[in-house]
N, C-alpha and C. Protein backbone atom coordinates (compact mmCIF):
# COMPACT_ATOMS: atom_id res chain seq x y z
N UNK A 1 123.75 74.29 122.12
CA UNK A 1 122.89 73.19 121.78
C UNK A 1 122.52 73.31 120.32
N UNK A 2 122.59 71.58 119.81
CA UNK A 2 122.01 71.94 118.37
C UNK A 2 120.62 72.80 118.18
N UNK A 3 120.34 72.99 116.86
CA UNK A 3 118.89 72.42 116.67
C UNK A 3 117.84 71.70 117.01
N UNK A 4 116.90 71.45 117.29
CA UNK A 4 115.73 70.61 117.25
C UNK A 4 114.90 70.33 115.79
N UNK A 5 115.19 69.02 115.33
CA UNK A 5 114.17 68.95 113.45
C UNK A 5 113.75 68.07 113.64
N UNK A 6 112.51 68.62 112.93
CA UNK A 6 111.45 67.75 112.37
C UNK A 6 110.34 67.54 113.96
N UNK A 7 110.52 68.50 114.01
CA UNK A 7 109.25 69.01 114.91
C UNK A 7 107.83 69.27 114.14
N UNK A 8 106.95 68.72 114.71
CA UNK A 8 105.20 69.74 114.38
C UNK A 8 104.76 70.83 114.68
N UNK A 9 104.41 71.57 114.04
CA UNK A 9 103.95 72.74 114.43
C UNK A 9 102.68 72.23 114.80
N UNK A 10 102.07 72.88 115.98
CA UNK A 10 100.70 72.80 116.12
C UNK A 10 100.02 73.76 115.64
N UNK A 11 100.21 75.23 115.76
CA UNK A 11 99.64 75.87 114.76
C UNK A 11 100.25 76.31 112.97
N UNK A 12 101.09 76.08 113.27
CA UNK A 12 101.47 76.18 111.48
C UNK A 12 101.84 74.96 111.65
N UNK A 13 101.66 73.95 109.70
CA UNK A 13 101.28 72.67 109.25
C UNK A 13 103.02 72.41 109.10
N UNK A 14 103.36 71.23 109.26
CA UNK A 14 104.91 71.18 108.58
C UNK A 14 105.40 70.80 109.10
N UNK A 15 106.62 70.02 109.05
CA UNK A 15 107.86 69.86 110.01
C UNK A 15 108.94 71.09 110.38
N UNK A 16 109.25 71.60 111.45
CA UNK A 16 109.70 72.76 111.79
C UNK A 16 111.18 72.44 112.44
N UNK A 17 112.27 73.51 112.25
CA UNK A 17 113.44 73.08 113.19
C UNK A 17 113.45 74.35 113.78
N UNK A 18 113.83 74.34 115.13
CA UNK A 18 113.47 75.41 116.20
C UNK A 18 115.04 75.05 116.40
N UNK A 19 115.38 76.36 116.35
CA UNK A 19 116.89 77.01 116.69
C UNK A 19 117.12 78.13 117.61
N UNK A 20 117.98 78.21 118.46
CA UNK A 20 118.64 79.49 119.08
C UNK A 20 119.10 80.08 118.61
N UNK A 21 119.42 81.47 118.56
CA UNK A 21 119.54 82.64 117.95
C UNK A 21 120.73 82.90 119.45
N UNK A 22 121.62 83.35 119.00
CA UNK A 22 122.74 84.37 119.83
C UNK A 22 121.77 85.70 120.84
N UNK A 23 121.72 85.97 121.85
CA UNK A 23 121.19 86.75 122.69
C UNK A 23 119.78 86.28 123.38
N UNK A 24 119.10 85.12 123.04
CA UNK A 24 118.33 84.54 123.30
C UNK A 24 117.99 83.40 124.45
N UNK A 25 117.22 83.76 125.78
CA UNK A 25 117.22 82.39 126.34
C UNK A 25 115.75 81.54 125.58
N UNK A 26 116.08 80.53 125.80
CA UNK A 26 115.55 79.58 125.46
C UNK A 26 114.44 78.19 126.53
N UNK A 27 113.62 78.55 127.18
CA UNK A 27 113.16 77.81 127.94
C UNK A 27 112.20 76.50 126.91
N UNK A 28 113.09 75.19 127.19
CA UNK A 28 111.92 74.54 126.27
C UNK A 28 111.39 73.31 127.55
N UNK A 29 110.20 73.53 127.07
CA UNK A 29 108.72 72.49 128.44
C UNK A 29 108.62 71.10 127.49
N UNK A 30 109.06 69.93 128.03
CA UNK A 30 108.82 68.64 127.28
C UNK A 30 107.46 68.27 128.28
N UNK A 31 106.34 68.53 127.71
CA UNK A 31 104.72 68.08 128.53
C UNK A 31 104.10 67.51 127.82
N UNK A 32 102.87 66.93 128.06
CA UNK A 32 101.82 66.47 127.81
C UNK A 32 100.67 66.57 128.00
N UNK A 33 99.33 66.68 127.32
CA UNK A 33 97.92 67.50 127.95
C UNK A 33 97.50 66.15 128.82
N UNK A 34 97.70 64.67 128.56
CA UNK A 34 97.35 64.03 129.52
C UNK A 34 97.80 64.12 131.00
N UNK A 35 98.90 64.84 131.06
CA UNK A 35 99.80 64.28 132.12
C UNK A 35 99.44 65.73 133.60
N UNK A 36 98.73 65.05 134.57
CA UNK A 36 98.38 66.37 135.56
C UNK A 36 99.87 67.16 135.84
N UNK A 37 100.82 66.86 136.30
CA UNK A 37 101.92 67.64 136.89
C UNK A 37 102.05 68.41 135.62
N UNK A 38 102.09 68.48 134.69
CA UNK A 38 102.41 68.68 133.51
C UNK A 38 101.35 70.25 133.07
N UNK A 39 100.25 70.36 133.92
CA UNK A 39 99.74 71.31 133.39
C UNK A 39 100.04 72.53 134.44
N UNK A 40 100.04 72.91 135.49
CA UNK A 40 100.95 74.04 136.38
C UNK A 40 102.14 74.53 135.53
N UNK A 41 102.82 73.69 135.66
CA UNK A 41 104.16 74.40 134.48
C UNK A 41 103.58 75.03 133.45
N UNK A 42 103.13 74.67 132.50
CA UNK A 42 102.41 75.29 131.19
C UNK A 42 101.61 76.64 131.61
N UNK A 43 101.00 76.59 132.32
CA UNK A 43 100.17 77.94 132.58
C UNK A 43 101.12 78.95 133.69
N UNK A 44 101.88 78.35 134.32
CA UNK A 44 103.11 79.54 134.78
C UNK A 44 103.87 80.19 133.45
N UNK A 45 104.05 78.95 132.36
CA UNK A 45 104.99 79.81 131.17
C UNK A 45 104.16 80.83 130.40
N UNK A 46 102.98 80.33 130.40
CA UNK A 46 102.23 81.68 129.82
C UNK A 46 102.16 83.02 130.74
N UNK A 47 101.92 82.82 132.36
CA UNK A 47 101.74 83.99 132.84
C UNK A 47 102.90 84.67 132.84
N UNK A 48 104.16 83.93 132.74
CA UNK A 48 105.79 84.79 132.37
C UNK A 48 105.54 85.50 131.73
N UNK A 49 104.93 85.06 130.60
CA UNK A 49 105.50 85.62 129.03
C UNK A 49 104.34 87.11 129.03
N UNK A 50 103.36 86.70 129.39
CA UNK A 50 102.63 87.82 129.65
C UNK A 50 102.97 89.08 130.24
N UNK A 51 103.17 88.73 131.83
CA UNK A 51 103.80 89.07 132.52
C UNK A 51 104.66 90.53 132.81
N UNK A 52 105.76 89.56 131.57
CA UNK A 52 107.11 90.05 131.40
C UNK A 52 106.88 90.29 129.93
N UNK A 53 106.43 90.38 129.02
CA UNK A 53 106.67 90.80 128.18
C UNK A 53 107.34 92.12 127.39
N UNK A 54 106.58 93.15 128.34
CA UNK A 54 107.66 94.53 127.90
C UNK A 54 108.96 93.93 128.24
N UNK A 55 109.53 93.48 129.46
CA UNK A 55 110.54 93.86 129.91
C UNK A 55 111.86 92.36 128.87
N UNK A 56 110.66 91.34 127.95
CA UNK A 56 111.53 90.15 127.62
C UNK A 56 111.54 90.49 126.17
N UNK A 57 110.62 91.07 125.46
CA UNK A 57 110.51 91.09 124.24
C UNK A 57 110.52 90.02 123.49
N UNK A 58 111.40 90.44 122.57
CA UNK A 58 112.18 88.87 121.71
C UNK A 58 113.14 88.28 122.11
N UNK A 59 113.77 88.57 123.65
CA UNK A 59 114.92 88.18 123.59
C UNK A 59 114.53 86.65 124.85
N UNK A 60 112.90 86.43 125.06
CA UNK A 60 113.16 84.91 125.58
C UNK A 60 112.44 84.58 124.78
N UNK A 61 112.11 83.41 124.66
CA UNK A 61 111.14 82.21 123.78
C UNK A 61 111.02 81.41 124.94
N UNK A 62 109.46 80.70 125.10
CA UNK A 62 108.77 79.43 125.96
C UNK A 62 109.06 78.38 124.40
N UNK A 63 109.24 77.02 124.73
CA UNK A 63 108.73 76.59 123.60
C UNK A 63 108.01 75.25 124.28
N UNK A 64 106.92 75.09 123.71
CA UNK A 64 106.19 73.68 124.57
C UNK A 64 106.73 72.55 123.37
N UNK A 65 107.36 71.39 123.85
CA UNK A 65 107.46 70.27 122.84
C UNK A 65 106.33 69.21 123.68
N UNK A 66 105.41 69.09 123.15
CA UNK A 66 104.40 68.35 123.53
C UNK A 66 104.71 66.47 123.10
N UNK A 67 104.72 65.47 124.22
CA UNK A 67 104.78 64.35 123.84
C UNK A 67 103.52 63.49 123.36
N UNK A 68 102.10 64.23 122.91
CA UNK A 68 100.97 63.46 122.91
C UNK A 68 101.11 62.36 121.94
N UNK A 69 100.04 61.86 121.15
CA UNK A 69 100.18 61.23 120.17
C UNK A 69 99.78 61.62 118.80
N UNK A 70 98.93 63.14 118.87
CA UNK A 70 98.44 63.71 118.21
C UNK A 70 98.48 64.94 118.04
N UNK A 71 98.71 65.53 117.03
CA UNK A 71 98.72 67.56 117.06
C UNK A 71 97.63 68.09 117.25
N UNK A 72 96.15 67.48 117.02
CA UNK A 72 95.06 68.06 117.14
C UNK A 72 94.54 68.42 118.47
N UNK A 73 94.99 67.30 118.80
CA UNK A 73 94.56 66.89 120.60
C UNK A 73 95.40 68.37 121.64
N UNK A 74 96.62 68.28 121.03
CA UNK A 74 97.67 69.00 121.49
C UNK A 74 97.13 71.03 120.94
N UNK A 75 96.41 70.94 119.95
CA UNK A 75 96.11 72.03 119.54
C UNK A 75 94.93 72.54 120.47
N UNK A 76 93.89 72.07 120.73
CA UNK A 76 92.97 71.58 121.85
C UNK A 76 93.09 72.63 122.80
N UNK A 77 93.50 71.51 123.30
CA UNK A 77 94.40 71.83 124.96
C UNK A 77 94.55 73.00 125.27
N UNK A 78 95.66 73.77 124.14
CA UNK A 78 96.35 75.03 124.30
C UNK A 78 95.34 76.26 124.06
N UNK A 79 94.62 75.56 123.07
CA UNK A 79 93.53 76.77 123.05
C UNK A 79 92.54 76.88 124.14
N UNK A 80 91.90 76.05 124.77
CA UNK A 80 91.23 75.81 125.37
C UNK A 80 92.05 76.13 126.53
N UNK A 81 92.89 76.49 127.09
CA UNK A 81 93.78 76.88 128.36
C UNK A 81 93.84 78.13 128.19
N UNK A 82 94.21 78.79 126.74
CA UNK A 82 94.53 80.09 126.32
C UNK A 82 96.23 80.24 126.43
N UNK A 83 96.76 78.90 126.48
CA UNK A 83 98.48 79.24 126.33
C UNK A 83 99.03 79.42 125.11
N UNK A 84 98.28 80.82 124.34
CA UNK A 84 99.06 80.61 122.82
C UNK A 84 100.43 82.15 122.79
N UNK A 85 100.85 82.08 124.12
CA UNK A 85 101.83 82.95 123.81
C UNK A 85 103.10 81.89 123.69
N UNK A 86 102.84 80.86 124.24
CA UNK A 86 104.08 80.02 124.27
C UNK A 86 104.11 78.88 122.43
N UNK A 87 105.41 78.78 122.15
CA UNK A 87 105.50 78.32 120.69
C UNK A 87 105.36 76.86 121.26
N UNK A 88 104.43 76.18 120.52
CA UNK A 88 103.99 75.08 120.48
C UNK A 88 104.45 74.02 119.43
N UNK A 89 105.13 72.94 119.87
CA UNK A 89 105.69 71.90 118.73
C UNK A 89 105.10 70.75 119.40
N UNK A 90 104.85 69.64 118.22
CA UNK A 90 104.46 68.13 118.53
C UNK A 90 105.75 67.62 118.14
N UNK A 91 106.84 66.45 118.97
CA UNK A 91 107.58 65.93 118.90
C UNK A 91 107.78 64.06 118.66
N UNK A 92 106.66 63.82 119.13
CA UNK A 92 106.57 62.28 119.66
C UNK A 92 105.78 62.26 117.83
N UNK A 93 106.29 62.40 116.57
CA UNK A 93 106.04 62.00 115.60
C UNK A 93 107.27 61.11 114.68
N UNK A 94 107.76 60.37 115.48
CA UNK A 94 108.59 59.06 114.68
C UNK A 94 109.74 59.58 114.09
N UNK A 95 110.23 61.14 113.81
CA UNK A 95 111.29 62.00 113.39
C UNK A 95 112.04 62.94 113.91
N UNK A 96 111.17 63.20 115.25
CA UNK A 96 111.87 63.83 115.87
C UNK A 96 112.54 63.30 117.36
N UNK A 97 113.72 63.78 117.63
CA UNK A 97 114.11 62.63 118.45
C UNK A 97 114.51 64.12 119.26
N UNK A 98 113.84 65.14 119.67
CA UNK A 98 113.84 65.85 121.00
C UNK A 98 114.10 65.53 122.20
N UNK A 99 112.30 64.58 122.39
CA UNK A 99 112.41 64.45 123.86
C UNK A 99 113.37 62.89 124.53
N UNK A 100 114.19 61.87 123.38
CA UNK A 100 114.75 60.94 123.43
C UNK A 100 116.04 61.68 124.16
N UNK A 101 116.33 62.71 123.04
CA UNK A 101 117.73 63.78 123.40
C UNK A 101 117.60 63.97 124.65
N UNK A 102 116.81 64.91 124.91
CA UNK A 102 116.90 65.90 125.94
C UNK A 102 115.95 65.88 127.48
N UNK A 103 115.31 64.36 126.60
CA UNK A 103 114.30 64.34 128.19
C UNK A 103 115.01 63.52 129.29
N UNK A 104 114.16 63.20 130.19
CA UNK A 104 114.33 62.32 131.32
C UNK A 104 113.81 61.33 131.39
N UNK A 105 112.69 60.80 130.50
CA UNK A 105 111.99 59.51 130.96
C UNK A 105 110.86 59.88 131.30
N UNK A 106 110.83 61.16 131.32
CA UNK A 106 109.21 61.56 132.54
C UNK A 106 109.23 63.00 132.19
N UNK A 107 107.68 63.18 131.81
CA UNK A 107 107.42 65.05 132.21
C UNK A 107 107.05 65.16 133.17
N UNK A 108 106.58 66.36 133.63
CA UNK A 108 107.28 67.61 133.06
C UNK A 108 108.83 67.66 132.92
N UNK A 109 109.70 68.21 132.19
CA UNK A 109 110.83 68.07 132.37
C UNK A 109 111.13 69.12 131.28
N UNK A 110 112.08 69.87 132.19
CA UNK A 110 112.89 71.67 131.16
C UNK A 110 113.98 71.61 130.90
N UNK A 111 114.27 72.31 129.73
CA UNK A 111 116.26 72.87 129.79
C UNK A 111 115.79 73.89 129.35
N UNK A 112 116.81 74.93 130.18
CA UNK A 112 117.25 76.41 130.11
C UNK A 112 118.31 76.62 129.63
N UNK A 113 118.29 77.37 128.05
CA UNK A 113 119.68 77.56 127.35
C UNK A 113 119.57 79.21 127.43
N UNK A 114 121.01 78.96 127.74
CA UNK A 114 121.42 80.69 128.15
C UNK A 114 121.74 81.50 126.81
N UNK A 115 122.03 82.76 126.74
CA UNK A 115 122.69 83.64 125.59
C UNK A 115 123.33 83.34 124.79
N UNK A 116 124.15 82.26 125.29
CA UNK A 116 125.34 81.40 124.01
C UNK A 116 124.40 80.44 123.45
N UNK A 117 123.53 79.92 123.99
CA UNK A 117 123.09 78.60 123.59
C UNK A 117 123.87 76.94 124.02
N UNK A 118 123.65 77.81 125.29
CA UNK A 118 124.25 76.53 125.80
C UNK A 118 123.01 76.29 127.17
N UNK A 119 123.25 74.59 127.35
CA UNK A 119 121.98 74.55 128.21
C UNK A 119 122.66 74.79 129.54
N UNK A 120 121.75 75.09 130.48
CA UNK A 120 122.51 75.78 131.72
C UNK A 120 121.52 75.04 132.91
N UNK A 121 120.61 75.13 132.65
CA UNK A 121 119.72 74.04 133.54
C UNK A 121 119.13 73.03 132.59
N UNK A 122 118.91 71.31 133.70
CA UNK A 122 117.81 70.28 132.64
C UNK A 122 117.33 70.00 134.39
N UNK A 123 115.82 69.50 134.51
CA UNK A 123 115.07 68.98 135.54
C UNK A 123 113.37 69.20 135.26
N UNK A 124 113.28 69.41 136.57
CA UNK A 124 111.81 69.27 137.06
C UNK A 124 111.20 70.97 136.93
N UNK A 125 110.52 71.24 136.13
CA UNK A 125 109.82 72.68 136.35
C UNK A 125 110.00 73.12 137.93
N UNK A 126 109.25 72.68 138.99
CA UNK A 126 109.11 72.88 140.31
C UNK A 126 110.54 73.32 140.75
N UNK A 127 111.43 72.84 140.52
CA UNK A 127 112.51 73.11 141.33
C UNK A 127 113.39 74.05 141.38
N UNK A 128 113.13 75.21 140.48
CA UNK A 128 113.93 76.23 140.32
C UNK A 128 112.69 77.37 140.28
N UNK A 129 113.34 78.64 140.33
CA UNK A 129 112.47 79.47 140.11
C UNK A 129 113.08 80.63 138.86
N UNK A 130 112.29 79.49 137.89
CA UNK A 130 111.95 79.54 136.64
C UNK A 130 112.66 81.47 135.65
N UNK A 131 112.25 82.15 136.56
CA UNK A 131 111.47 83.72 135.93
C UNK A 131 112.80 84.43 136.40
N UNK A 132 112.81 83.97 137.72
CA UNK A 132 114.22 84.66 137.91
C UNK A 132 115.47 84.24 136.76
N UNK A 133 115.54 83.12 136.90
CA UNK A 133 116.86 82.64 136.35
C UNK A 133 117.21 83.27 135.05
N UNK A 134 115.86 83.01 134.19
CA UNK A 134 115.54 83.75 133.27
C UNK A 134 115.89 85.18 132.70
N UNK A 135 115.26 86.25 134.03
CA UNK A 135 116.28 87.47 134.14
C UNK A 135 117.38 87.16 134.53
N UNK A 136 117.94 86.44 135.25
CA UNK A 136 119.65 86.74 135.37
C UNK A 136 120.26 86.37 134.63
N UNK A 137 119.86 85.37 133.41
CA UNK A 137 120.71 84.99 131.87
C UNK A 137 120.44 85.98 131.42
N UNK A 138 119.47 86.54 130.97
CA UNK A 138 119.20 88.09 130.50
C UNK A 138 120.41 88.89 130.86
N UNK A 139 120.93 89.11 131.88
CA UNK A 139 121.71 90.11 133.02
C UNK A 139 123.07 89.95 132.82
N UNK A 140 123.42 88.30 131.79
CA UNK A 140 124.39 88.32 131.79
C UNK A 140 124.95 87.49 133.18
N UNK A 141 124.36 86.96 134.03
CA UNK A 141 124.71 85.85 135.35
C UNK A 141 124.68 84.66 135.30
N UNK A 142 125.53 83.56 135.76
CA UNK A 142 125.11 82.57 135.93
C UNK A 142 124.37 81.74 137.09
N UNK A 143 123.57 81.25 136.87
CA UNK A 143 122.23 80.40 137.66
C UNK A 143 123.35 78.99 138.45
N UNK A 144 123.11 79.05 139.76
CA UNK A 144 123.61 77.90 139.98
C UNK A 144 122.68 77.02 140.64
N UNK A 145 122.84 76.03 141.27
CA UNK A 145 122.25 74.91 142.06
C UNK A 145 122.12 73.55 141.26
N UNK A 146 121.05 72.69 141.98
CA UNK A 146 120.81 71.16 141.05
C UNK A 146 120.30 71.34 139.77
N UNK A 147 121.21 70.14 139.07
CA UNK A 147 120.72 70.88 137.70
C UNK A 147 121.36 71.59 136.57
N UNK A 148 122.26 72.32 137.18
CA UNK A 148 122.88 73.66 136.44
C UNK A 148 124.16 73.41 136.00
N UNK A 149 125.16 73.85 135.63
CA UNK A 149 125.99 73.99 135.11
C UNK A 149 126.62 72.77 134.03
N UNK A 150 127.92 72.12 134.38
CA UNK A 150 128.33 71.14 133.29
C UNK A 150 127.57 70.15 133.59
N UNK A 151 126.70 69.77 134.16
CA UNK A 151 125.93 68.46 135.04
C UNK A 151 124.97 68.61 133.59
N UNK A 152 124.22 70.05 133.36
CA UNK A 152 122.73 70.70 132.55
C UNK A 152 123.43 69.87 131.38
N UNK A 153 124.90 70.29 131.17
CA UNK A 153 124.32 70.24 129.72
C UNK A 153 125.76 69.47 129.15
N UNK A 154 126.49 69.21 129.49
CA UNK A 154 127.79 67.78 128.59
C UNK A 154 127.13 66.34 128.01
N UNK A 155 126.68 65.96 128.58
CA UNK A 155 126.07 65.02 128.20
C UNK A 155 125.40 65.23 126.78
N UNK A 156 124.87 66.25 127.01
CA UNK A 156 123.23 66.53 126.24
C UNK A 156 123.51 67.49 124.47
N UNK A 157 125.02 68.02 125.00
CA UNK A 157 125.68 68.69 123.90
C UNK A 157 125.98 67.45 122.91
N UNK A 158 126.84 66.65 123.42
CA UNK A 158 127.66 65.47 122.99
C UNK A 158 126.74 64.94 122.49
N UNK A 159 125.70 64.62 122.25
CA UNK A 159 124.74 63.65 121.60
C UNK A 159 124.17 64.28 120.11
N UNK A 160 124.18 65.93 120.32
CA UNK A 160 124.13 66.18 119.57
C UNK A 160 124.83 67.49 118.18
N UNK A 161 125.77 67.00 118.76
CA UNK A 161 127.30 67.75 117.63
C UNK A 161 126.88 66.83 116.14
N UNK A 162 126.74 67.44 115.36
CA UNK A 162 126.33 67.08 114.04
C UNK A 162 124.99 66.81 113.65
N UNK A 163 123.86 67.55 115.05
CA UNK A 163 122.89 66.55 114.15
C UNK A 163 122.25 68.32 113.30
């Protein structure tokens, strides 16, 4: 998967491009602080990262791409929840075309990019179990079921080769 540009940082000021790195999974959360389904997911990705941290180090990243209308609002939220282990971007700012790419129409909604950087799951938070899969890209396995394989991610590559 490409890049993601011209993202917001919610805590650092700027437009940001969030990239995969080789050995890295990549879980990115397209949410919203308005949206109820939307907040369970978010506070499971923090208790991962917590969690698991000895055992994930640097080698996963959460990244929240938040659809609000605002970074402040979105800065808020996260503090006020205490989810600041997960990297936080504002997307829905007129330049970044993330969640157009890669969403569904609706949050909550995830893709899981494996070690290559390729996406390996896109859906519904709820429907997978999240932590595992996670370790078994770690492990070097592939994750199957709804969702997963060339279904996750042809489409979603193809849209964005060159950007």
């Amino acid at each position: 998967m490409g890049p993601i540009k011209n993202a917001n940082g919610v805590f650092e000021e700027g437009k940001k491009t969030i990239e995969h790195k080789e050995g890295q999974v990549i879980l990115y959360d397209l949410w919203a602080t308005w949206c109820p389904p939307c907040q369970r997911p978010m506070a499971h990705n923090q208790e991962m990262l917590e969690s698991k941290k000895d055992k994930w180090g640097d080698k996963v990243r959460i990244v929240g791409l938040s659809i609000d209308n605002a970074v402040p609002t979105v800065k808020v939220h996260v503090e006020k929840n205490k989810w600041t282990a997960i990297e936080h971007y504002h997307v829905r700012n007129g330049e970044c075309t993330a969640s157009e790419t890669y969403g569904s129409g609706g949050v909550p909604h995830v893709w899981l990019v494996d070690t290559k950087g390729k996406i390996v799951f896109m859906g519904h938070p709820s429907t997978r179990k999240l932590e595992q899969d996670i370790d078994d890209l770690l492990e070097g396995k592939t994750i199957t079921g709804e969702g997963t394989g060339a279904s996750a991610s042809a489409d979603k590559e193809e849209k964005t080769e060159g950007t």
